[in-house]
N, C-alpha and C. Protein backbone atom coordinates (compact mmCIF):
# COMPACT_ATOMS: atom_id res chain seq x y z
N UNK A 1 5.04 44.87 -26.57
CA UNK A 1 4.82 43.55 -26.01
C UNK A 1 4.54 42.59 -27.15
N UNK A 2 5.39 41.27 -26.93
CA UNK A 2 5.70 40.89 -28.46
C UNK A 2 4.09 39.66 -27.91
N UNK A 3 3.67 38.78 -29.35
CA UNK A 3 2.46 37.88 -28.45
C UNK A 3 2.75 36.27 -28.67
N UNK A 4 2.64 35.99 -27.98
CA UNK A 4 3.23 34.60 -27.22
C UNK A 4 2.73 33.36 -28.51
N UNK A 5 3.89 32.88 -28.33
CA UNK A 5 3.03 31.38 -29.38
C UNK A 5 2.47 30.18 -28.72
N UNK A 6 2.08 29.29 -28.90
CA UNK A 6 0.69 28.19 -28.18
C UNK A 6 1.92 27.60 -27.44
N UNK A 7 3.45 27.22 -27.89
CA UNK A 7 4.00 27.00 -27.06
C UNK A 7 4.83 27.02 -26.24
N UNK A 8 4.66 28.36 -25.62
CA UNK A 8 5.24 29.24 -24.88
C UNK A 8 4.47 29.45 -23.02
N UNK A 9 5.37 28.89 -22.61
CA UNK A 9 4.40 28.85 -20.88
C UNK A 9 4.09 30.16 -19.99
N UNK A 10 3.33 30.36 -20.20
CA UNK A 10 3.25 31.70 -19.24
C UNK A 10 4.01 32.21 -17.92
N UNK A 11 4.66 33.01 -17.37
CA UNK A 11 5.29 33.03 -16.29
C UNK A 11 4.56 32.62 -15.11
N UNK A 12 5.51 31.96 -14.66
CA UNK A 12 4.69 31.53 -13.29
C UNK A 12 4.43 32.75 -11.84
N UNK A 13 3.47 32.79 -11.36
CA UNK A 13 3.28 33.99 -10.58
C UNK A 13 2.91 33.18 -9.18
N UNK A 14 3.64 33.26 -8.06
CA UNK A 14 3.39 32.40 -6.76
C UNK A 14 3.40 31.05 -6.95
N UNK A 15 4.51 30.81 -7.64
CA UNK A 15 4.78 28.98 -8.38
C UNK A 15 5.14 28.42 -6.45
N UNK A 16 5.85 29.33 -5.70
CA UNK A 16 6.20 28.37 -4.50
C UNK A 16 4.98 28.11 -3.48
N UNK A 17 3.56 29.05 -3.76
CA UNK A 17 2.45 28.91 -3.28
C UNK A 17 2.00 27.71 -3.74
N UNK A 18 2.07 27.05 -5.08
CA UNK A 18 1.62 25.90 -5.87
C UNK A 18 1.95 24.79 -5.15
N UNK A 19 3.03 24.80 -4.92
CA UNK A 19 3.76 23.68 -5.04
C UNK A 19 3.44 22.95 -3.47
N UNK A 20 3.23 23.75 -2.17
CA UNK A 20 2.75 22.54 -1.30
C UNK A 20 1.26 22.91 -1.43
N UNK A 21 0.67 21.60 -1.37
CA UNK A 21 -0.89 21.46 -1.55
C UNK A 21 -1.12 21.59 0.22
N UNK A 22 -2.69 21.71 0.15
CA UNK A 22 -3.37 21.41 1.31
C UNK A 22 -3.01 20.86 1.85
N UNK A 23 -3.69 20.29 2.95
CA UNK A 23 -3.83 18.69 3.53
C UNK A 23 -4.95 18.70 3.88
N UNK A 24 -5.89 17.50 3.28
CA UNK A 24 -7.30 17.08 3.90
C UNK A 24 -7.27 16.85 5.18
N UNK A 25 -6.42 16.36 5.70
CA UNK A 25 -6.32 16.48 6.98
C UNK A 25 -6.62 17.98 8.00
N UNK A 26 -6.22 18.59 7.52
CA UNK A 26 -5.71 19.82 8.41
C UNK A 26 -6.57 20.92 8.75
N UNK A 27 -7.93 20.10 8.38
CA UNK A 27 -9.60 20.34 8.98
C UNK A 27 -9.62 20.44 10.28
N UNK A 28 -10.13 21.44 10.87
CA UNK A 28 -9.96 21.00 12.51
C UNK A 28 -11.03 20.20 13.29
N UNK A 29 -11.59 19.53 12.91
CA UNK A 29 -12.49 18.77 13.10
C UNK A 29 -11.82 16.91 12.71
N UNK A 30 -10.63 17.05 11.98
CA UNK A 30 -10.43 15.85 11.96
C UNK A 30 -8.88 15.97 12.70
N UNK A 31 -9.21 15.04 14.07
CA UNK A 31 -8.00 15.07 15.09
C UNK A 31 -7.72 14.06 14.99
N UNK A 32 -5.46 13.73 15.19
CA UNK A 32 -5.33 12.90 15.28
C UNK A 32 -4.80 11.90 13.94
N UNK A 33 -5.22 12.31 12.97
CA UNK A 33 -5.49 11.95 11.45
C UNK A 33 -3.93 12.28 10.83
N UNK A 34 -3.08 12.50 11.46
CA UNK A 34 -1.65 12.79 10.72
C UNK A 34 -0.99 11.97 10.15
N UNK A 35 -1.21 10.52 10.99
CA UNK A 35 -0.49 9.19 10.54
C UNK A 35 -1.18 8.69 9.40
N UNK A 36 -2.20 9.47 9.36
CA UNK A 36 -2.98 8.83 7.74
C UNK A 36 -2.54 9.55 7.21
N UNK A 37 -1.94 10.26 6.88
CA UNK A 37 -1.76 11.20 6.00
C UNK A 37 -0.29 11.22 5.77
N UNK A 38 0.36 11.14 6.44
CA UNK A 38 1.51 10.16 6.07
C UNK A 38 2.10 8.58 5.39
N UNK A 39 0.76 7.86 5.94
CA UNK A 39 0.70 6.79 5.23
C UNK A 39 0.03 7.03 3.61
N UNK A 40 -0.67 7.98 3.62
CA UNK A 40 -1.21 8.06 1.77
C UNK A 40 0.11 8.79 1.23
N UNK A 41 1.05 9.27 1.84
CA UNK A 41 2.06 9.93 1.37
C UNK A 41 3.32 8.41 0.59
N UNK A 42 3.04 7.60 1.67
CA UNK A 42 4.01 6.51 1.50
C UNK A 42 3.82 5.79 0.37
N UNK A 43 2.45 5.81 0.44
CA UNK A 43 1.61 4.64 -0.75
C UNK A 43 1.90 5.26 -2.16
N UNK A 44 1.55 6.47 -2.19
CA UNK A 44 1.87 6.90 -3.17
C UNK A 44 3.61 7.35 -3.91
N UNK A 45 4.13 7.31 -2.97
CA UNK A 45 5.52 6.95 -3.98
C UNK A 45 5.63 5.65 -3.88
N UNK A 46 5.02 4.49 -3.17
CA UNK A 46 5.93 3.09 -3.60
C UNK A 46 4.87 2.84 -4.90
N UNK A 47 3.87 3.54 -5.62
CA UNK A 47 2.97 3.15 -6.66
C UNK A 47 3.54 3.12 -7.74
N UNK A 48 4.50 4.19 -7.97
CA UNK A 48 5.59 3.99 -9.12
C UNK A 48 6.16 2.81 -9.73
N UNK A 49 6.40 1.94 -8.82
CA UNK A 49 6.93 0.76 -9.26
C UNK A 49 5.96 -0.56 -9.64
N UNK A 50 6.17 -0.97 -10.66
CA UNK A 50 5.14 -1.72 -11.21
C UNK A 50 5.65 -3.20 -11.66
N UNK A 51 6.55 -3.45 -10.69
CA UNK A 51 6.76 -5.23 -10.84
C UNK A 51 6.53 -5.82 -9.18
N UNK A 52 6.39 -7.01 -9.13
CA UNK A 52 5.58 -7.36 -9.82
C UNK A 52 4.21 -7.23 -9.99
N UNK A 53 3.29 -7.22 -10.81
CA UNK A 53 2.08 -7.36 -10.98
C UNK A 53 1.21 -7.39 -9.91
N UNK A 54 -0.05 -7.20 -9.51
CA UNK A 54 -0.39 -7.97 -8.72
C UNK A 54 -2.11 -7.38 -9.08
N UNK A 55 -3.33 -8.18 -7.64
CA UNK A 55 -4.28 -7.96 -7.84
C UNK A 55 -4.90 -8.25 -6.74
N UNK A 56 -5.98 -7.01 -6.14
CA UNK A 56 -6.37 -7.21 -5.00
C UNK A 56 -8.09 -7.25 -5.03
N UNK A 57 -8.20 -8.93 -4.39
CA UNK A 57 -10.00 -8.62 -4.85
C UNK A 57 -10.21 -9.32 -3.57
N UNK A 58 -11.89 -8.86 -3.40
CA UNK A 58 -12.86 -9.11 -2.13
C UNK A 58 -13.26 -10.13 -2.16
N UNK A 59 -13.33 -11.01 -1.50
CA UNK A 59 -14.22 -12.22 -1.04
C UNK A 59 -15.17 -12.14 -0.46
N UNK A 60 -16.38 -12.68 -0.74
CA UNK A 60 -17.41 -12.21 -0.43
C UNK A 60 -17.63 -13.72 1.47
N UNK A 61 -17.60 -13.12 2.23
CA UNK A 61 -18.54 -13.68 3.87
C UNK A 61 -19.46 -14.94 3.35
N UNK A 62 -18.79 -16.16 4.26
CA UNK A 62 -19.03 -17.19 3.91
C UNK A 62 -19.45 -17.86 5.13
N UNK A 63 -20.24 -19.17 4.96
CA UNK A 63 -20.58 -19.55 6.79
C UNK A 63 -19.95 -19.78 7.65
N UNK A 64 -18.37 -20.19 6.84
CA UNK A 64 -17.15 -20.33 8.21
C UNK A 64 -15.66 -19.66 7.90
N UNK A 65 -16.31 -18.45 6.98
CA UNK A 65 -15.00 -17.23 7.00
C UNK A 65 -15.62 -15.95 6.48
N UNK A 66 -15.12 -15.32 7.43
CA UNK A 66 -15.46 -13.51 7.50
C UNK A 66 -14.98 -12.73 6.29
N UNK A 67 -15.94 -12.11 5.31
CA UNK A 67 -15.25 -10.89 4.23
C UNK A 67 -13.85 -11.07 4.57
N UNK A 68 -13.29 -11.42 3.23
CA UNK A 68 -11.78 -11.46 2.89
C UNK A 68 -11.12 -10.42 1.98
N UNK A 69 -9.71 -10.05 1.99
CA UNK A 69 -9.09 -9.60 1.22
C UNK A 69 -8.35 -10.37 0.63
N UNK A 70 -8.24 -10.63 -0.94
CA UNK A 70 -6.78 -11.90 -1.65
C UNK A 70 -6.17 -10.66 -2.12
N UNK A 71 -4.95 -10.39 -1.98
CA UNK A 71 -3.93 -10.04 -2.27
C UNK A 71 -2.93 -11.09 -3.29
N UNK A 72 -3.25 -10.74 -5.01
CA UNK A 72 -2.52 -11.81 -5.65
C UNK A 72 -0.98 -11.58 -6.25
N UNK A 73 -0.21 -12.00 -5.98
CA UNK A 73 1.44 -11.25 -6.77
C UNK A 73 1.51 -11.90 -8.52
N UNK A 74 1.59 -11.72 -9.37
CA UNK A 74 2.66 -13.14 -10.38
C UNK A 74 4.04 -12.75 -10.10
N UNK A 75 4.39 -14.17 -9.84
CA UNK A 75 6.05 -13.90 -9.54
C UNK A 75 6.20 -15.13 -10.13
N UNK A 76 6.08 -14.96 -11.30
CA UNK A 76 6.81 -17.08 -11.83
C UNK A 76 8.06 -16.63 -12.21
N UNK A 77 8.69 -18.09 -12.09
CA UNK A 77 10.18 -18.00 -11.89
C UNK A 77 11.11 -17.64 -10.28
N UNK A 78 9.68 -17.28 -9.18
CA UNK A 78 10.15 -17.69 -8.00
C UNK A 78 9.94 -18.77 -7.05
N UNK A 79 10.69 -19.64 -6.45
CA UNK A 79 10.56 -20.60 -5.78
C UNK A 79 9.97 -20.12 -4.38
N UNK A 80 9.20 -20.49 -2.69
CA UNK A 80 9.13 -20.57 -1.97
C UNK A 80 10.08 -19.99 -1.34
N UNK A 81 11.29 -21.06 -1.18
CA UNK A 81 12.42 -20.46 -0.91
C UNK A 81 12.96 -18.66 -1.49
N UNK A 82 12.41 -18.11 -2.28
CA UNK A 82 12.63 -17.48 -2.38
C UNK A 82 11.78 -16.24 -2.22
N UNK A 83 10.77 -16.30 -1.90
CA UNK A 83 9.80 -15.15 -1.25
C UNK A 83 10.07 -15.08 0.36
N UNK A 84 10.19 -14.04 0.36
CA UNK A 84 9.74 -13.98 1.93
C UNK A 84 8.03 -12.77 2.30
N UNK A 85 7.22 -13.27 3.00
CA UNK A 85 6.18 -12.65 3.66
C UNK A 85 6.29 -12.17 4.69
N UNK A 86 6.45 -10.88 5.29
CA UNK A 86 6.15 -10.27 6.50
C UNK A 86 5.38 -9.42 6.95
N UNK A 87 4.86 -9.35 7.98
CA UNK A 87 3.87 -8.38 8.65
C UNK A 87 4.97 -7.21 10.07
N UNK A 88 5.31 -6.34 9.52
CA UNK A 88 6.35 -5.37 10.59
C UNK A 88 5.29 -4.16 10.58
N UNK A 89 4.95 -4.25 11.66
CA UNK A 89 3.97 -2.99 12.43
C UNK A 89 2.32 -3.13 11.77
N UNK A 90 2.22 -2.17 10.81
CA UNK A 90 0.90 -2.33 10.20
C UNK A 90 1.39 -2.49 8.58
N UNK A 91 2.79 -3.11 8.01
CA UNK A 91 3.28 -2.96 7.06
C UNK A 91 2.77 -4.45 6.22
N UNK A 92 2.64 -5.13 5.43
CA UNK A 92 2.25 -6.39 5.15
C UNK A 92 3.66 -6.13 3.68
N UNK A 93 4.26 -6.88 3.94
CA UNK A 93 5.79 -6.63 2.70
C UNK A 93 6.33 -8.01 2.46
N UNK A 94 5.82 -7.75 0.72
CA UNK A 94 6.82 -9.16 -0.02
C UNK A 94 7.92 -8.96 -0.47
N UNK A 95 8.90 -9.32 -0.13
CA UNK A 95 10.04 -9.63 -0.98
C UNK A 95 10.37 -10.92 -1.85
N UNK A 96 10.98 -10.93 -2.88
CA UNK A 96 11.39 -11.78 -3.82
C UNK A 96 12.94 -11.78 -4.34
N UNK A 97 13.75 -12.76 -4.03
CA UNK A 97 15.22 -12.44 -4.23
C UNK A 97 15.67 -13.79 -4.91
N UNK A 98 16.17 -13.47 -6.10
CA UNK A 98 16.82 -14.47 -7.20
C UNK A 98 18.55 -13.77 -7.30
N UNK A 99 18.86 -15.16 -7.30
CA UNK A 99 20.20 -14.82 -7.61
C UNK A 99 20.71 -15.52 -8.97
N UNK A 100 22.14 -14.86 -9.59
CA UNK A 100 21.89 -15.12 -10.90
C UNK A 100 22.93 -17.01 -10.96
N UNK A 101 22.54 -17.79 -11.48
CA UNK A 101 23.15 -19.18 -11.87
C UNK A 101 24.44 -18.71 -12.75
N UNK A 102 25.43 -18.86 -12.13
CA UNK A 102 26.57 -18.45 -13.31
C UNK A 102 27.06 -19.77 -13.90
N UNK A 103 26.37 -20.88 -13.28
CA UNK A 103 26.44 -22.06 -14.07
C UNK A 103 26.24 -22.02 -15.58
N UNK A 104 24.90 -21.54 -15.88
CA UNK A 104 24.13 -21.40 -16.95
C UNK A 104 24.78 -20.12 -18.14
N UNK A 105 24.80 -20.82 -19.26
CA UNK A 105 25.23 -20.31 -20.20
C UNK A 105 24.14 -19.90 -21.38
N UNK A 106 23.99 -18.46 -21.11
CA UNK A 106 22.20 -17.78 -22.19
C UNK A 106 22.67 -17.54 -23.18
N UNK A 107 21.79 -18.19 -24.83
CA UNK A 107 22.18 -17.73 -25.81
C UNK A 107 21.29 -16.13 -25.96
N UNK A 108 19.87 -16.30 -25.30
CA UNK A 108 19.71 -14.91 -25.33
C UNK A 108 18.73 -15.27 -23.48
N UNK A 109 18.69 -13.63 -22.86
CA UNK A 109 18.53 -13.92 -21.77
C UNK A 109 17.34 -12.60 -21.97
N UNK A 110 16.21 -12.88 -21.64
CA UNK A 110 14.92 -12.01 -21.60
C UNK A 110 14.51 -12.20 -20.66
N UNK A 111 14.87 -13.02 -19.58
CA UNK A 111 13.81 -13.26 -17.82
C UNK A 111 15.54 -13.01 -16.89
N UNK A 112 14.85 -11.50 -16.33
CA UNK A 112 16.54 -11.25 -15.62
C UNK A 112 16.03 -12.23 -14.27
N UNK A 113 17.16 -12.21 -13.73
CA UNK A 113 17.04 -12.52 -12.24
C UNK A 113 16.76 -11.41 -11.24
N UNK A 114 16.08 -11.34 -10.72
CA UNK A 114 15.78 -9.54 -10.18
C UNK A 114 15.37 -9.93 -8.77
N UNK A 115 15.46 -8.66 -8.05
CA UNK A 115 14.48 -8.77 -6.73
C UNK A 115 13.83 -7.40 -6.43
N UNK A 116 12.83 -8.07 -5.82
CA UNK A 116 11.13 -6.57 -5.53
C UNK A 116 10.63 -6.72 -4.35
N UNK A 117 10.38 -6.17 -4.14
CA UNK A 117 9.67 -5.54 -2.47
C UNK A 117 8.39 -4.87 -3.15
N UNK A 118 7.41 -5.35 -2.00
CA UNK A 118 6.00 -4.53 -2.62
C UNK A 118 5.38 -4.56 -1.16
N UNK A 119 5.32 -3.24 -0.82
CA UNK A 119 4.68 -3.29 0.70
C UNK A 119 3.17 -2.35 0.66
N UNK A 120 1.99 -3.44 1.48
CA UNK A 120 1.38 -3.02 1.43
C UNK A 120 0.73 -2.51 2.92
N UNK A 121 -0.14 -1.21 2.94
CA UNK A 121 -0.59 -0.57 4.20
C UNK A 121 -1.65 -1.07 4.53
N UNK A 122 -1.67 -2.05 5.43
CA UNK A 122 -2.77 -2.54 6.36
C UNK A 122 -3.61 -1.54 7.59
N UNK A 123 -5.30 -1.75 7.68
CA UNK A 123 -5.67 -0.94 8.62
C UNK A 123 -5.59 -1.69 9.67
N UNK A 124 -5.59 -0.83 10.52
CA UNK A 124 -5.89 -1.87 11.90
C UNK A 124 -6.42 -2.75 12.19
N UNK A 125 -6.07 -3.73 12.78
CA UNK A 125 -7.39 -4.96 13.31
C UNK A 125 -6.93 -5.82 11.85
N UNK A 126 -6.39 -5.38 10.49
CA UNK A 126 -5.80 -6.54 9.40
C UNK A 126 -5.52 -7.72 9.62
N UNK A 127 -6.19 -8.36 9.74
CA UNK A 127 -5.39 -10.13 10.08
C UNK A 127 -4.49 -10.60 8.90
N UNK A 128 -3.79 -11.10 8.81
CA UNK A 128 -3.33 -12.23 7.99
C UNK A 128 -3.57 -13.97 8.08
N UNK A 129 -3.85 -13.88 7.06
CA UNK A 129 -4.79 -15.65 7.41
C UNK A 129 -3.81 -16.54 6.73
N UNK A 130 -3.17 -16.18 5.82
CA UNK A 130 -1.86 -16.72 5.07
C UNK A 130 -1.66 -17.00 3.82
N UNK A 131 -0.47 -17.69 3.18
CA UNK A 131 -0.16 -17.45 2.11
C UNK A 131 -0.06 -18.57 1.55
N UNK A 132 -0.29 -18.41 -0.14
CA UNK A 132 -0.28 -19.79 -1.04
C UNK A 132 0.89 -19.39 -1.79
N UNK A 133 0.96 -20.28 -2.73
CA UNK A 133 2.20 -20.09 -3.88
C UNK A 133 1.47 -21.23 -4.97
N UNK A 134 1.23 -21.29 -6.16
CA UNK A 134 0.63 -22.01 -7.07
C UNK A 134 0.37 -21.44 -8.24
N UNK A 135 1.28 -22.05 -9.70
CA UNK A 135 1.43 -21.87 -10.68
C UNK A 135 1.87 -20.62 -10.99
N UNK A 136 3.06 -19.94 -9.86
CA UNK A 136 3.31 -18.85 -10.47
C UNK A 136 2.81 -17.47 -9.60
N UNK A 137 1.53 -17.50 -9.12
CA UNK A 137 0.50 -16.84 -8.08
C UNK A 137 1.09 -16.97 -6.89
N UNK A 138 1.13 -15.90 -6.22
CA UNK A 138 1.72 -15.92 -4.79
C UNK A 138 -0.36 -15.16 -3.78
N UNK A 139 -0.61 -15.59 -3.43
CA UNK A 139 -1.88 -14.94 -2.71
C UNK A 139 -1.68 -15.28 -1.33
N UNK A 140 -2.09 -13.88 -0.77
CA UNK A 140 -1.86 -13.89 0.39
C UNK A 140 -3.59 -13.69 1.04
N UNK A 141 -4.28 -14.11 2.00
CA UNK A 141 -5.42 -13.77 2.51
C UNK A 141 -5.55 -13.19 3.33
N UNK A 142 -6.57 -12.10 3.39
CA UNK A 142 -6.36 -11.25 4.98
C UNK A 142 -7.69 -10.68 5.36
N UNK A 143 -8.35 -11.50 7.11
CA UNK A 143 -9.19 -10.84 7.17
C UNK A 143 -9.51 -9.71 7.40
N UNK A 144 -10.93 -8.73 7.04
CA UNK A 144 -10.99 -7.97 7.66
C UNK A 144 -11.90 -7.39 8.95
N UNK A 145 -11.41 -7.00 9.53
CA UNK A 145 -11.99 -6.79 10.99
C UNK A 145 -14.01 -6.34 10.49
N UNK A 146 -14.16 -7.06 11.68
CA UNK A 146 -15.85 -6.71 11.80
C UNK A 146 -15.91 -5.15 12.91
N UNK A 147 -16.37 -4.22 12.16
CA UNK A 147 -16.65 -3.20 12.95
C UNK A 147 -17.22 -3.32 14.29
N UNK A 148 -16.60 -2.66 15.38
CA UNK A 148 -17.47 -2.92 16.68
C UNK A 148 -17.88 -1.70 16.64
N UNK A 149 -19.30 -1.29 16.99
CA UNK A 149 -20.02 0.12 17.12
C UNK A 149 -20.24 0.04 19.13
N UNK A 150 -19.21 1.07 19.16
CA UNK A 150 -18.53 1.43 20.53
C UNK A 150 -19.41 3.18 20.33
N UNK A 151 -20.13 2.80 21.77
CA UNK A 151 -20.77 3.74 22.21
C UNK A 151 -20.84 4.01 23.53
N UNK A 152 -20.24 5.21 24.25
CA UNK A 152 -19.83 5.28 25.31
C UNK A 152 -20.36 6.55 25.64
N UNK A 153 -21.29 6.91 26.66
CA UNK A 153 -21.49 8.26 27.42
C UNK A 153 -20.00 8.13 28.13
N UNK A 154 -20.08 10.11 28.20
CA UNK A 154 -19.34 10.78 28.85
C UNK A 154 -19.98 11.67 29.52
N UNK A 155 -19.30 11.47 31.39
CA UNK A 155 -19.90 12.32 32.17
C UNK A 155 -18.90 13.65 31.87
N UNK A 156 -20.64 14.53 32.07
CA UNK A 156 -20.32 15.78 32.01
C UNK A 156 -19.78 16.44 33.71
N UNK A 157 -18.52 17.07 33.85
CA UNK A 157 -18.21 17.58 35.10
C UNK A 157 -18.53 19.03 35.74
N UNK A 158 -18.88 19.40 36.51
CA UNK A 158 -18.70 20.78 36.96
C UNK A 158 -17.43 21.27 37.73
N UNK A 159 -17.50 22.60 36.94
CA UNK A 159 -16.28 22.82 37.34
C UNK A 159 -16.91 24.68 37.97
N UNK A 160 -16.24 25.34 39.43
CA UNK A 160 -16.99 26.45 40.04
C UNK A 160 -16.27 27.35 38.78
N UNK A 161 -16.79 28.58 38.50
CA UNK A 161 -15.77 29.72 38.12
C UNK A 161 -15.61 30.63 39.38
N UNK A 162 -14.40 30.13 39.71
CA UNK A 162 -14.18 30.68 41.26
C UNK A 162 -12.67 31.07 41.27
């Protein structure tokens, strides 16, 4: 048996056991919980993509607006006309679409004309309060729901064993 050098990978032993993970979910105590777990599945492949930019910060509860979310994009070099904002199901999704001027003649061209989609997963009850556009900044505002603490007895039934 000859002995291995530092970079040499060891054989893999139950590599197809590796390869699907758990699911936090799949506790039996947490029912119901599948669509979350599909949605962290989603989030995490659209994370890959990293244009444009963006930045998501809290607003702090004010006397005549509820804890906020700003959702900020940079998209300079897009016009109004050229964003679109939508809310489809619990999806909150920007698009940005430039088309190229074949008028214009570049001696050198470093700002392509491009288009991006960046969708983000809203929880339930997400409001959208709406959207700015200024110097470049696209921010979108969104409240978030005030917890209702829902407390409900349940009658207990009898049933014969008969």
């Amino acid at each position: 048996m000859r002995a291995r050098t530092a970079y040499e990978v060891p054989p893999q032993q139950g590599f197809a056991d590796t390869m699907t993970r758990p699911s936090p979910f799949g506790h039996p105590f947490l029912l119901g919980f599948d669509e979350i777990e599909q949605a962290l599945d989603r989030v995490a492949k659209a994370a890959n993509d990293g244009y444009p930019p963006y930045n998501i910060e809290r607003l702090p509860r004010t006397e005549r607006e509820p804890e906020r979310l700003r959702i900020t994009l940079a998209v300079a070099g897009f016009t109004r006309d050229q964003l679109d904002v939508t809310l489809e199901e619990s999806q909150l999704i920007v698009r940005g679409r430039q088309a190229d001027d074949k008028s214009r003649t570049f001696l050198h061209r470093g700002i392509a004309a491009r288009q991006f989609q960046r969708a983000f997963l809203l929880a339930d009850g997400m409001e959208v309060l709406g959207a700015d556009l200024s110097n470049g900044l696209l921010s979108i505002d969104l409240a978030r729901p005030e917890p209702e603490r829902i407390v409900r007895r349940i009658d207990i039934g009898a049933r014969d064993a008969g």
